[in-house]
Protein backbone atom coordinates (compact mmCIF):
# COMPACT_ATOMS: atom_id res chain seq x y z
CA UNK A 1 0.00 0.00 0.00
CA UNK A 2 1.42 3.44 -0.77
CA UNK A 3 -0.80 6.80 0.46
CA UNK A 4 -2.38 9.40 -1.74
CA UNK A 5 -1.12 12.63 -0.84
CA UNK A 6 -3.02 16.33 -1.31
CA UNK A 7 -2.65 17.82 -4.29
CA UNK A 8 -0.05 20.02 -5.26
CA UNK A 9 -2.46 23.02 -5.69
CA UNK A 10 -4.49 23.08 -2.79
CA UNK A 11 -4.66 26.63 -1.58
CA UNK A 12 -2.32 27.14 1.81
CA UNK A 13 -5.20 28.66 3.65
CA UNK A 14 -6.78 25.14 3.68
CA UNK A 15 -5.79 23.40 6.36
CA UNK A 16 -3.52 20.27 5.67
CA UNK A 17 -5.08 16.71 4.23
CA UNK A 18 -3.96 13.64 5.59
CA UNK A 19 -2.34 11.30 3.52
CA UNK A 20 -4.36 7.94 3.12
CA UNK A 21 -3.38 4.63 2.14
CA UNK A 22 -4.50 2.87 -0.62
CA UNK A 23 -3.73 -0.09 -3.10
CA UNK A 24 -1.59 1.55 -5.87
CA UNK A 25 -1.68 1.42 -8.72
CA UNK A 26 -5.03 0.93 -9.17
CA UNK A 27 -5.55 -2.29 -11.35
CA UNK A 28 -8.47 -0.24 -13.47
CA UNK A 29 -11.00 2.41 -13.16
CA UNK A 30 -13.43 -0.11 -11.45
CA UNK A 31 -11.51 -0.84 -8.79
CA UNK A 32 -10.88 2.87 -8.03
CA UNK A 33 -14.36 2.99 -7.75
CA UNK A 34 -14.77 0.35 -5.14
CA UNK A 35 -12.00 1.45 -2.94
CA UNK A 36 -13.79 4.87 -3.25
CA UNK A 37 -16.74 3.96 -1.63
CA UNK A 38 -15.39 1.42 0.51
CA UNK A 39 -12.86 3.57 2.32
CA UNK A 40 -12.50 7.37 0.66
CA UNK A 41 -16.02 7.89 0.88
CA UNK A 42 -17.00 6.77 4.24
CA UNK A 43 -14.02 9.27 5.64
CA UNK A 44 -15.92 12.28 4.13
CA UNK A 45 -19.00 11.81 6.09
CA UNK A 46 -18.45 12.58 9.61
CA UNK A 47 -18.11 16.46 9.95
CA UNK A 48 -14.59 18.37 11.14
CA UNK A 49 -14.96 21.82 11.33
CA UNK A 50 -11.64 24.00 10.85
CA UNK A 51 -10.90 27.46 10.55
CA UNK A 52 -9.68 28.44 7.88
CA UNK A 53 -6.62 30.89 7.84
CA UNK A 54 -6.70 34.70 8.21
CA UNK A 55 -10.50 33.95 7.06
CA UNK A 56 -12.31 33.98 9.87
CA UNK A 57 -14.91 31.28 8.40
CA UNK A 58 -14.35 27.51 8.66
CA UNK A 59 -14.60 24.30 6.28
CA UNK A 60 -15.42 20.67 6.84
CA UNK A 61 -12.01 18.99 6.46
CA UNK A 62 -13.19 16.32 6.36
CA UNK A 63 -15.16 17.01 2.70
CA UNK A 64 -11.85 16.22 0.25
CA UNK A 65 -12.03 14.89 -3.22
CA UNK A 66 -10.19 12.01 -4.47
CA UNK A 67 -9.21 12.15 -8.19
CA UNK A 68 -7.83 9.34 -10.41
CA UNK A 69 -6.56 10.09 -13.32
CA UNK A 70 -6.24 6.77 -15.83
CA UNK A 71 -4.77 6.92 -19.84
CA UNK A 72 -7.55 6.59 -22.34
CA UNK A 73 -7.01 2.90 -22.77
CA UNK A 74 -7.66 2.64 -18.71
CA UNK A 75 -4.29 2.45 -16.82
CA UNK A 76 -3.72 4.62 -13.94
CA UNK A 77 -1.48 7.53 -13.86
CA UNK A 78 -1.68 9.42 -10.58
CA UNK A 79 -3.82 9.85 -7.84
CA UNK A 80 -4.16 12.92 -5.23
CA UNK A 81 -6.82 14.43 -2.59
CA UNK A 82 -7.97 18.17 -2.84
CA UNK A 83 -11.04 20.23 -1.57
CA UNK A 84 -14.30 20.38 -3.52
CA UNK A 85 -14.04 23.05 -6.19
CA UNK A 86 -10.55 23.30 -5.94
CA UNK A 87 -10.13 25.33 -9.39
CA UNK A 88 -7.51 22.85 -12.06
CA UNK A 89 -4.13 25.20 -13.25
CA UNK A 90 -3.50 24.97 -16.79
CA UNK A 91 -1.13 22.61 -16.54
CA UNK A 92 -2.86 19.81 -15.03
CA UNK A 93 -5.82 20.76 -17.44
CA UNK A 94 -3.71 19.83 -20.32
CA UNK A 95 -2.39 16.86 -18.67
CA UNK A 96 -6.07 15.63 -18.27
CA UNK A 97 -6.64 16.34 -22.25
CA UNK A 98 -7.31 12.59 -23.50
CA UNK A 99 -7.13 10.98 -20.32
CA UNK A 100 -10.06 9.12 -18.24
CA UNK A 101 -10.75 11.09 -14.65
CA UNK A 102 -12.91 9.76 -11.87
CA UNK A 103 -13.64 11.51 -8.36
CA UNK A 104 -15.88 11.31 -5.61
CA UNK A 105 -19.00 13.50 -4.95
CA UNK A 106 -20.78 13.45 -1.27
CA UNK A 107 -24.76 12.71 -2.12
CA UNK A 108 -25.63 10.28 -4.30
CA UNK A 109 -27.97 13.03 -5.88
CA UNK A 110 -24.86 14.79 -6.95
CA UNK A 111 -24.69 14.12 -10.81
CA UNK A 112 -21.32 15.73 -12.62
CA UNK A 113 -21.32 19.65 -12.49
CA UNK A 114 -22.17 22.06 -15.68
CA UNK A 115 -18.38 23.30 -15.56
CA UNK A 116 -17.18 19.74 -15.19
CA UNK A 117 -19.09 18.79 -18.61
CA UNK A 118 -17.59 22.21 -19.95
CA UNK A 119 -14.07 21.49 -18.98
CA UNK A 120 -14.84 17.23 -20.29
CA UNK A 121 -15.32 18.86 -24.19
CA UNK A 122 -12.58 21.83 -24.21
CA UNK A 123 -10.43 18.88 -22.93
CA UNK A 124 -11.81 16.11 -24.77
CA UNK A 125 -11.22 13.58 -21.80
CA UNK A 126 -12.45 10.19 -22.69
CA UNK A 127 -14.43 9.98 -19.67
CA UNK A 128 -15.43 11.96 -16.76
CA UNK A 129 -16.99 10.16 -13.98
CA UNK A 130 -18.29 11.35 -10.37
CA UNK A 131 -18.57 8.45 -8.45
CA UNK A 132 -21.20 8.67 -4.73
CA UNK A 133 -21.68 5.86 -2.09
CA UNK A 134 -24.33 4.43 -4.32
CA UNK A 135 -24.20 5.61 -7.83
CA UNK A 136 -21.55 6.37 -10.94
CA UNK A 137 -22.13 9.55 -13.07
CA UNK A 138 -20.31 9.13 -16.37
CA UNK A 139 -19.94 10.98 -19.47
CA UNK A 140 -18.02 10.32 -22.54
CA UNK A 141 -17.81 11.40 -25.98
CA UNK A 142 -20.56 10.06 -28.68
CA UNK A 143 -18.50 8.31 -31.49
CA UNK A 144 -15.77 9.88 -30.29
CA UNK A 145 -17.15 13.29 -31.34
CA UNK A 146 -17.11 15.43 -28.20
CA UNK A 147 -19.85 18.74 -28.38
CA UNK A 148 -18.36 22.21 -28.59
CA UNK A 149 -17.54 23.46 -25.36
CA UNK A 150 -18.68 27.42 -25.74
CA UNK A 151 -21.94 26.05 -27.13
CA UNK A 152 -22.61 23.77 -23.77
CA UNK A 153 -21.45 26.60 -21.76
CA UNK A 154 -24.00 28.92 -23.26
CA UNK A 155 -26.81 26.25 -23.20
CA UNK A 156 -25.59 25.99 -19.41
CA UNK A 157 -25.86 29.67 -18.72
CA UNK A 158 -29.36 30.09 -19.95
CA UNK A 159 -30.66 27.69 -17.77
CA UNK A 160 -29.64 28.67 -14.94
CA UNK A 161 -32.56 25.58 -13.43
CA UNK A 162 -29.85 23.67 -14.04
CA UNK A 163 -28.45 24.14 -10.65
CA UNK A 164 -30.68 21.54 -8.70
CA UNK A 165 -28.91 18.51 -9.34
CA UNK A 166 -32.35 16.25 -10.38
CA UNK A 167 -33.36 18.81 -13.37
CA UNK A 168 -29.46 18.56 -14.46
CA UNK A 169 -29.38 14.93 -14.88
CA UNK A 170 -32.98 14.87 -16.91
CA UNK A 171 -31.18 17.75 -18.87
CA UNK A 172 -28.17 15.37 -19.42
CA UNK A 173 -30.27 12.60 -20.41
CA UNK A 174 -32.20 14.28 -22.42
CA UNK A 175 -28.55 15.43 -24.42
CA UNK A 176 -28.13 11.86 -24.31
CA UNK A 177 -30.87 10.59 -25.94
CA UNK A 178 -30.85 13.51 -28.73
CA UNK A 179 -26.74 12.47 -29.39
CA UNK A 180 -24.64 15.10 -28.21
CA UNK A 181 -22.95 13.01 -25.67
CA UNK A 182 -22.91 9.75 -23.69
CA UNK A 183 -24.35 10.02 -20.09
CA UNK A 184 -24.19 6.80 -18.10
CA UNK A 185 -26.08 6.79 -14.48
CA UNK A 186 -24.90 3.57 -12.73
CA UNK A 187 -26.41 2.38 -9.12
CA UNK A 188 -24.60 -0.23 -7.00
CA UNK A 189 -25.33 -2.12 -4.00
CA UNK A 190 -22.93 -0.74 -1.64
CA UNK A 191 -24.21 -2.83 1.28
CA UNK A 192 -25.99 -0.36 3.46
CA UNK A 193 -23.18 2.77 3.37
């Protein structure tokens, strides 16, 4: 076992995540999946309130993100831990261009964001997945024909409804079913998390 360390771009003023073990490399996407909700997951549910520096507000540490990044063809790359929204640098946005990426969300309602579909197109991942203790959000190009990204962003924008997560993934289905882009919902049995 070798631990998955924070990111290198988490902000200072956040306080310090804690390493965590895990079986690396992952074998495939799947089995990031299932250590996610086995371990990673059940370590973001208890609240820890910290402050956060020269703020004066505090953040649930305990509410990290794991990412995984795997090559197109499904072999791992790298793993780290950051804080929800934690904005990607350039750099590691053109290191994810290609490349399949998989993270944790906290409610199982919690389909993949409208800037996290934005930033799937510019980047033209092969698949971007948000994975919650009982369900797998995935989307991936249709015939390998990703939609324009400044097109989706408008649509986005102009409904701004689109913010409660149920409408969202009807909208995404809906884009589905009309061939702009794959959108996979996948439920598992998780054994009472």
């Amino acid at each position: 076992m070798r631990n998955i360390y924070a990111c290198d771009f988490v902000d200072p003023i956040y306080p310090p995540i804690e390493p965590i073990e895990a079986p690396l490399p992952f074998e495939n996407v799947e089995t990031f999946e299932d250590w996610l909700r086995e371990v990673y997951i059940p370590r973001t549910l208890p609240i820890r309130c910290v402050p956060l520096t020269n703020t004066g507000w505090d953040i649930d540490a305990n509410k990290t993100e794991c990412w995984a990044v795997f090559s197109a063809d499904g072999i791992f790359e790298r793993s780290c831990q950051v804080y929800a929204r934690t904005p990607l640098t350039p750099q590691f946005q053109e290191y994810l261009r290609g490349k399949i990426f998989v993270h944790n969300h906290f409610s199982d309602d919690s389909t993949l964001s409208t800037g996290e579909v934005v930033a799937w197109a510019d980047l033209q991942m092969g698949e971007f997945t948000a994975v919650t203790p009982t369900r797998s959000y995935s989307i991936r190009p249709k015939n390998r024909k990703w939609p324009n990204p400044h097109l989706l962003k408008e649509f986005f924008l102009k409904h701004p409804e689109l913010n409660d997560g149920t409408i969202r993934n009807h909208c995404y289905q809906l884009l589905a079913h009309k061939g702009i882009f794959e959108y996979n919902v996948t439920t598992v049995d998780n054994g009472g998390l």
